[in-house]
Protein backbone atom coordinates (compact mmCIF):
# COMPACT_ATOMS: atom_id res chain seq x y z
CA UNK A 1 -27.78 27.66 -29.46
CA UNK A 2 -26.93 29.41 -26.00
CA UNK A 3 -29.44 27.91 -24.41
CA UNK A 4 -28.44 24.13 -25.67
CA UNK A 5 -24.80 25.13 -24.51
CA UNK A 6 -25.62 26.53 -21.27
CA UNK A 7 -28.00 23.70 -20.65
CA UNK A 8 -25.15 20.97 -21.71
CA UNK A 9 -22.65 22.56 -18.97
CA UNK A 10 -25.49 22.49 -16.63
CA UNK A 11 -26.17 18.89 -16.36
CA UNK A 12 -22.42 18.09 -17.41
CA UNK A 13 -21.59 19.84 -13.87
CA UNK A 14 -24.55 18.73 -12.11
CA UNK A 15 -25.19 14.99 -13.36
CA UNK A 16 -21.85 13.88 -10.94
CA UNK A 17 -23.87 15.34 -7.84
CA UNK A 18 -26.43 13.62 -8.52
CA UNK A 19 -26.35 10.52 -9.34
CA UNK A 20 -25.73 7.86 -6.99
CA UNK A 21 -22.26 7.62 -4.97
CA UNK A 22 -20.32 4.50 -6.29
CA UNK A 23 -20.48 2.11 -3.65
CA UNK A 24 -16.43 1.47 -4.16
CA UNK A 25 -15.66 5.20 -3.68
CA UNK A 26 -15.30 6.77 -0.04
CA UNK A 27 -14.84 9.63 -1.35
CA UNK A 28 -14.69 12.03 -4.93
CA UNK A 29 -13.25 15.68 -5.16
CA UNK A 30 -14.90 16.79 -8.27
CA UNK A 31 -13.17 20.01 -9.88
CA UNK A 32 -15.12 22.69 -11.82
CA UNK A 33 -14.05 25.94 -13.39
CA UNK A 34 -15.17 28.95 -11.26
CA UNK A 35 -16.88 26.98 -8.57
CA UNK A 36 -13.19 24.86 -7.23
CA UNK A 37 -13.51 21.90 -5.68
CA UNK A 38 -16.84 19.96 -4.47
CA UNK A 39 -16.30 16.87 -2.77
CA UNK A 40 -18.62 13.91 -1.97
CA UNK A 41 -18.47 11.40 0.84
CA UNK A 42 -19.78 8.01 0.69
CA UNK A 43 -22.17 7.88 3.48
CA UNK A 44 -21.64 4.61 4.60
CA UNK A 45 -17.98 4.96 6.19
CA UNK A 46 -16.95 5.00 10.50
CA UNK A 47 -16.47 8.12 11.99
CA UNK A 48 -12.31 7.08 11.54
CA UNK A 49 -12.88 6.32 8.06
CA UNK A 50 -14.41 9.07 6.74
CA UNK A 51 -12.01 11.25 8.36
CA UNK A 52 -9.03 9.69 6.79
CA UNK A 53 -11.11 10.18 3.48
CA UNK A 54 -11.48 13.73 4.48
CA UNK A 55 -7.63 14.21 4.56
CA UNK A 56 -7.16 12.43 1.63
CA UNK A 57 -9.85 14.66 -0.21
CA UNK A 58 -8.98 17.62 1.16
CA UNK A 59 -5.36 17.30 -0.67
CA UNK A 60 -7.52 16.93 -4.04
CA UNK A 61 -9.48 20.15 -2.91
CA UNK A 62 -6.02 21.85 -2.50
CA UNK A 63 -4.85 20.59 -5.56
CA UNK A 64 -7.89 21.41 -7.43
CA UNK A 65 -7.63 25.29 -5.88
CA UNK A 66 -3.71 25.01 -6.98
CA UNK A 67 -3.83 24.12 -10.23
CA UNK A 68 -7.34 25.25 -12.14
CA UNK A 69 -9.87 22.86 -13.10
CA UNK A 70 -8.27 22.51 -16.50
CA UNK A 71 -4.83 21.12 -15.59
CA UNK A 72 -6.46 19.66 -12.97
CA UNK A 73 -8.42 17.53 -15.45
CA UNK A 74 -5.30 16.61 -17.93
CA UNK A 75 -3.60 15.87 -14.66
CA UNK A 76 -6.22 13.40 -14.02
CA UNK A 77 -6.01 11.60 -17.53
CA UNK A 78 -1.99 11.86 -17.74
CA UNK A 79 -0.96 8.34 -15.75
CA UNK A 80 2.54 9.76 -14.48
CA UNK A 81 0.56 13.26 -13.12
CA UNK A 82 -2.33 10.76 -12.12
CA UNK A 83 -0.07 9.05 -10.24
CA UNK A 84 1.79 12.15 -8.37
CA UNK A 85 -1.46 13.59 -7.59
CA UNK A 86 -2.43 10.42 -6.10
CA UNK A 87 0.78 9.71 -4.17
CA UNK A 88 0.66 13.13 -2.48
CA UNK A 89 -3.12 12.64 -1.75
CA UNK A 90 -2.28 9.20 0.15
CA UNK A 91 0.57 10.84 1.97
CA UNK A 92 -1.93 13.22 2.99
CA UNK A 93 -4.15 10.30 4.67
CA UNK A 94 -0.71 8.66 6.06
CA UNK A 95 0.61 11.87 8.20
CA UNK A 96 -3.09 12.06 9.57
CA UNK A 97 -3.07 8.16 10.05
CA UNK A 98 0.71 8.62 12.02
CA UNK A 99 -0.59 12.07 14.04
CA UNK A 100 -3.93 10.03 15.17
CA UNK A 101 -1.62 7.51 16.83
CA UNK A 102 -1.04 4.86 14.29
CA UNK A 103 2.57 3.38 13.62
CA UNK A 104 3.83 5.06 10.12
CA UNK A 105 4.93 1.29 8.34
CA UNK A 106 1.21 0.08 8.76
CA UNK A 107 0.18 3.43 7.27
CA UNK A 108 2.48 3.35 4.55
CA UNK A 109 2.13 0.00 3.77
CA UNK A 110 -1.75 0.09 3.88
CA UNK A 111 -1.29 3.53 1.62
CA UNK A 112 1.19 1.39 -0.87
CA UNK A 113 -0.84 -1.45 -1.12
CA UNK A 114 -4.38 0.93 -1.99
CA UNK A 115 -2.17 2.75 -4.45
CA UNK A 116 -1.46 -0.71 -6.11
CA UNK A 117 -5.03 -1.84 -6.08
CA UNK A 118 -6.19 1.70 -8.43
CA UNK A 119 -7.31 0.33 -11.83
CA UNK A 120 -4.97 3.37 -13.42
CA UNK A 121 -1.95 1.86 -11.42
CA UNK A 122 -1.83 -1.81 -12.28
CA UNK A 123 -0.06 -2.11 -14.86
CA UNK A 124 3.18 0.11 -13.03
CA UNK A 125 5.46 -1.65 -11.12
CA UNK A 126 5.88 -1.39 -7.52
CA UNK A 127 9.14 0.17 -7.66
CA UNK A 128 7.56 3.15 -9.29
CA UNK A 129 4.49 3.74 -7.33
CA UNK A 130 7.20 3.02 -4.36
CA UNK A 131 9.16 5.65 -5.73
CA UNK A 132 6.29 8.21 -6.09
CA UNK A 133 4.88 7.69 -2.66
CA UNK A 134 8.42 7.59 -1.30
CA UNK A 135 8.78 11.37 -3.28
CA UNK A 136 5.78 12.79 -2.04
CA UNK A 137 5.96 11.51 1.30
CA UNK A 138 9.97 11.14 2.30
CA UNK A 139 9.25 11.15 6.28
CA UNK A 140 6.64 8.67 6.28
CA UNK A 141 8.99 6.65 4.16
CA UNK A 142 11.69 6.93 6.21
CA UNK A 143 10.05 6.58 9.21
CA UNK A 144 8.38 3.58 8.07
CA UNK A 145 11.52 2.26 6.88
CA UNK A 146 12.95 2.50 10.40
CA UNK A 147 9.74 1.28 12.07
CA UNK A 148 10.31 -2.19 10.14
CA UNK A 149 13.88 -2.29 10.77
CA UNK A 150 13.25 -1.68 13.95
CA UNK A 151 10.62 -4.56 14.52
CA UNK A 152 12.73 -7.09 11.93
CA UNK A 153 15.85 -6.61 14.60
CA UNK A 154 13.58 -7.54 17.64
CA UNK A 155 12.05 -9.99 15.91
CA UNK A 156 15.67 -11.56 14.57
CA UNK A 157 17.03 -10.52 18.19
CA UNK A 158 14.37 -12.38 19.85
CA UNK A 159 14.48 -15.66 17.30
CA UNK A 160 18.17 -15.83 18.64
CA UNK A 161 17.46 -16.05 22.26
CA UNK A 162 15.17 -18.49 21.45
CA UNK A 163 17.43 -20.70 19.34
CA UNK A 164 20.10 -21.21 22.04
CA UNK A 165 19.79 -24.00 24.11
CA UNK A 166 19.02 -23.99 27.83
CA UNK A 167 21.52 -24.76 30.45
């Protein structure tokens, strides 16, 4: 009987390292008891890519390392904790995104719009996955929020000029 048991949580721990990265994923933060965290990166992604992954795994690691794998795994299977733990992940990949150089409403919007696209996420509305990025990440949001405010006056400013007739 010990041996069936201890050979179960053997290949229940070790089948995920093994078998073949999904081609969708760029990147999975697997979280076992005792051990913590183990990530995997999909081998295929840039140099920029997988370092955005990195940030966004490394939250899961943190998380993982936080909270035990146990709550870590009803987290996972509860949609509103799913979702939080998700949220803060992606805000994770947005502040690296904004320190790297990039302008914080493409990051945000790119981070809203992969949020959106998660199978466990369709069915919420965008006002609530708005609202949980917008919780997890309030500078990015607001920053964002000003970067497109910003670029809508110019844009409106600019549309104006152009209206008026030449003398």
């Amino acid at each position: 009987m010990g041996v069936v048991l201890t050979s179960s949580v053997l290949v229940t721990f070790a089948l995920p390292l093994l078998l073949p990265f999904p081609q969708r994923e760029e990147g999975l933060t697997l979280c076992y008891p005792v051990v913590g965290p183990v990530q995997r990166f999909n081998a295929d992604l840039s140099v920029s890519a997988l370092a955005r992954t990195r940030a966004h795994e490394a939250t899961h690691a943190t998380q993982c390392r936080r909270d035990g794998a146990i709550w870590h795994f009803v987290r996972d299977v509860i949609p509103g904790q799913r979702l939080a733990a998700e949220a803060e992940a992606y805000c994770a990949e947005a502040n690296f995104g904004v320190a790297k150089g990039g302008r914080a409403r493409f990051e945000y919007a790119r981070i809203q719009d992969e949020l959106r696209e998660m199978a466990w996420f369709r069915r919420l509305s965008s006002d609530v996955l708005n609202d949980s990025l917008a919780s997890q990440c309030p500078m990015i949001a607001v920053a964002a929020a000003r970067e497109e405010a910003d670029w809508q006056a110019r844009r409106n400013g600019d549309s104006v000029l152009a209206a008026k007739p030449r003398r």
